[in-house]
N, C-alpha and C. Protein backbone atom coordinates (compact mmCIF):
# COMPACT_ATOMS: atom_id res chain seq x y z
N UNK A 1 0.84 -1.18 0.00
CA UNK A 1 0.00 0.00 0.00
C UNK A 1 0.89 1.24 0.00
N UNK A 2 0.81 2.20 -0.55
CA UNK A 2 1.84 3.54 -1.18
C UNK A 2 1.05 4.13 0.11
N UNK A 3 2.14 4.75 0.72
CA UNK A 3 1.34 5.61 1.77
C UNK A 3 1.49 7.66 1.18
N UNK A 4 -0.05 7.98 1.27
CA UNK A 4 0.16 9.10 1.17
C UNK A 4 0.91 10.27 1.66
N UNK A 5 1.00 12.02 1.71
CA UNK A 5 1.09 12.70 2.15
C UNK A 5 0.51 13.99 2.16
N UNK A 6 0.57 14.55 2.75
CA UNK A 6 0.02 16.44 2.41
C UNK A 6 0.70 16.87 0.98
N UNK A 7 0.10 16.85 -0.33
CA UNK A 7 0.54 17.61 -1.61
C UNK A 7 0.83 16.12 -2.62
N UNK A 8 0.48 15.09 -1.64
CA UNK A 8 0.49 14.34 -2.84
C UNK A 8 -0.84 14.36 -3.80
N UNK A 9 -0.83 13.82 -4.95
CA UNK A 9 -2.09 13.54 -5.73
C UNK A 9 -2.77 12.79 -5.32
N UNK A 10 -3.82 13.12 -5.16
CA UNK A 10 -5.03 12.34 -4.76
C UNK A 10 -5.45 10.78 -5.84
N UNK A 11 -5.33 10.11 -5.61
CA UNK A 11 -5.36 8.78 -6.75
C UNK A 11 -6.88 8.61 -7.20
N UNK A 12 -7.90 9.02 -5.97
CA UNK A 12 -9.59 8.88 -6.59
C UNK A 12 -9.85 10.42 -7.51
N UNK A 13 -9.26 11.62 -7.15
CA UNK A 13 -9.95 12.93 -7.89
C UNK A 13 -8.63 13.68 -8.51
N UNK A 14 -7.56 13.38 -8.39
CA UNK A 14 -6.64 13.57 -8.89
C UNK A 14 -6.16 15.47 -8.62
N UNK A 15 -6.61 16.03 -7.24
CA UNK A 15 -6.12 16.82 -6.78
C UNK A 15 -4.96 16.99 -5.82
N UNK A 16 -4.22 18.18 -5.27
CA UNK A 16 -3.78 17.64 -4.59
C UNK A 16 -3.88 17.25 -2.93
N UNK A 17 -3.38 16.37 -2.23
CA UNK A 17 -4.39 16.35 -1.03
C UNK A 17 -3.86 17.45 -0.16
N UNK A 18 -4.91 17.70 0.79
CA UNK A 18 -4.88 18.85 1.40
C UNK A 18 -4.87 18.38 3.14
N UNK A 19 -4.62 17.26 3.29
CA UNK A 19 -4.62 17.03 5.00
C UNK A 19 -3.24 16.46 5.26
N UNK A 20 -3.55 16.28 6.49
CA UNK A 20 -2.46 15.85 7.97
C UNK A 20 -2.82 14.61 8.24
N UNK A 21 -3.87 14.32 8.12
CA UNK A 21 -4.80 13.12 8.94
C UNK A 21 -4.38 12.33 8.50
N UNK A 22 -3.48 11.40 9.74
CA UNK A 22 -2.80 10.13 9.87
C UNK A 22 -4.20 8.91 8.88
N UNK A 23 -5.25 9.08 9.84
CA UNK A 23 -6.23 8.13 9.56
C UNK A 23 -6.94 8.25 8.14
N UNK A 24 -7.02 9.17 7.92
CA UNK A 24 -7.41 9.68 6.64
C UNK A 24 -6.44 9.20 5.53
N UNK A 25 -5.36 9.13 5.87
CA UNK A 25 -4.66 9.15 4.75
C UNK A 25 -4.44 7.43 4.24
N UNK A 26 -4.19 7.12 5.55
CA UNK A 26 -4.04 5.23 5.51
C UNK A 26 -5.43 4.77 4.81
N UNK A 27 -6.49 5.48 5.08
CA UNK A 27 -7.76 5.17 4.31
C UNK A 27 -7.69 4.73 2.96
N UNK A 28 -7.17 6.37 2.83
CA UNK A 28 -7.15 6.54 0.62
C UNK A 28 -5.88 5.49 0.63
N UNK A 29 -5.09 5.32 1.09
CA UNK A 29 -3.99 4.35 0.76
C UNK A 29 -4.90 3.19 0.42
N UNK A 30 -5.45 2.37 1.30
CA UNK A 30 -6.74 1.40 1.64
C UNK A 30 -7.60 1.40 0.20
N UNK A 31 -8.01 2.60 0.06
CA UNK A 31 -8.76 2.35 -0.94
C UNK A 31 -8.52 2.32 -2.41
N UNK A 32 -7.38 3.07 -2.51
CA UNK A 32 -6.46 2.73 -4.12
C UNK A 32 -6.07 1.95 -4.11
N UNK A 33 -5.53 1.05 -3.40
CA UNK A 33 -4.79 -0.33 -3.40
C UNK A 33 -6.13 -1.14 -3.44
N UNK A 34 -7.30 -1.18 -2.81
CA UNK A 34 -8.74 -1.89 -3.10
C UNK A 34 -9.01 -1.75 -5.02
N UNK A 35 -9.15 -0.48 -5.46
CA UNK A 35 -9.80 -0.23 -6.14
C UNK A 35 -8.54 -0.69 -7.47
N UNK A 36 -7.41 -0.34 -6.92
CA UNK A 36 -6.26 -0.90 -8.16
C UNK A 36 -5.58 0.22 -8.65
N UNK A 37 -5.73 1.82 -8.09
CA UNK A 37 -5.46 2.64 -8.75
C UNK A 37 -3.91 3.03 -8.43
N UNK A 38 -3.42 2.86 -7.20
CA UNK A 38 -2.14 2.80 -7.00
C UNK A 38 -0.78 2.65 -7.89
N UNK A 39 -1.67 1.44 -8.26
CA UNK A 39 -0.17 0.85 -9.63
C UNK A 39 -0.50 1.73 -10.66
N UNK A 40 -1.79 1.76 -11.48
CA UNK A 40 -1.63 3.02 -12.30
C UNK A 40 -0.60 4.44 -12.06
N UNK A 41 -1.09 4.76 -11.09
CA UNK A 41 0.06 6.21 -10.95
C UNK A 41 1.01 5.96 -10.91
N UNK A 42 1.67 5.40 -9.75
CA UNK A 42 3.25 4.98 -9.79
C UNK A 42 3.67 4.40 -11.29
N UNK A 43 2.89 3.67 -12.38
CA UNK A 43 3.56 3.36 -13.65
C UNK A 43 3.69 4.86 -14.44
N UNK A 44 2.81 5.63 -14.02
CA UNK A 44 2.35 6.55 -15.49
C UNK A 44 3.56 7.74 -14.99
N UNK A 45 4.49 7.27 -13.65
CA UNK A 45 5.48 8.59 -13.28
C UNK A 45 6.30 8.50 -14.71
N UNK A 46 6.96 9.45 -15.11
CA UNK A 46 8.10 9.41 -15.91
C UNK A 46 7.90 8.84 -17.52
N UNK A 47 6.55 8.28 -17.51
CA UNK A 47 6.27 7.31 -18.90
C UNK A 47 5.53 8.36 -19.79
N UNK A 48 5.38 8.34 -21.23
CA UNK A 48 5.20 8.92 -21.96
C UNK A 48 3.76 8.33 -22.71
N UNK A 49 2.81 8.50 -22.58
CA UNK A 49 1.68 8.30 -23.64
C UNK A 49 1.66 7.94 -24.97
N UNK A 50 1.80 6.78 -26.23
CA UNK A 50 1.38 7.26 -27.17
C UNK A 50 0.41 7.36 -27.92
């Protein structure tokens, strides 16, 4: 599970996040790793679209 931080991208709305909250954050961790979206971002760092 990728653990978040304050200014990371949000993986469900793709803003950036705006809290502190320990619990909050282990959540969205929780739930991108549920939903699968995790590995998407971490692949799409540095990679190019064609």
């Amino acid at each position: 599970m990728k653990k978040y931080k304050r200014g990371d991208i949000c993986p469900l709305c793709g803003e950036p996040i705006a809290t502190d909250d320990v619990a909050a954050l282990q959540l969205l961790g929780m739930i991108a790793e549920e939903l699968g979206l995790e590995e998407s971002e971490e692949e799409s760092h540095g990679e190019e679209k064609s």
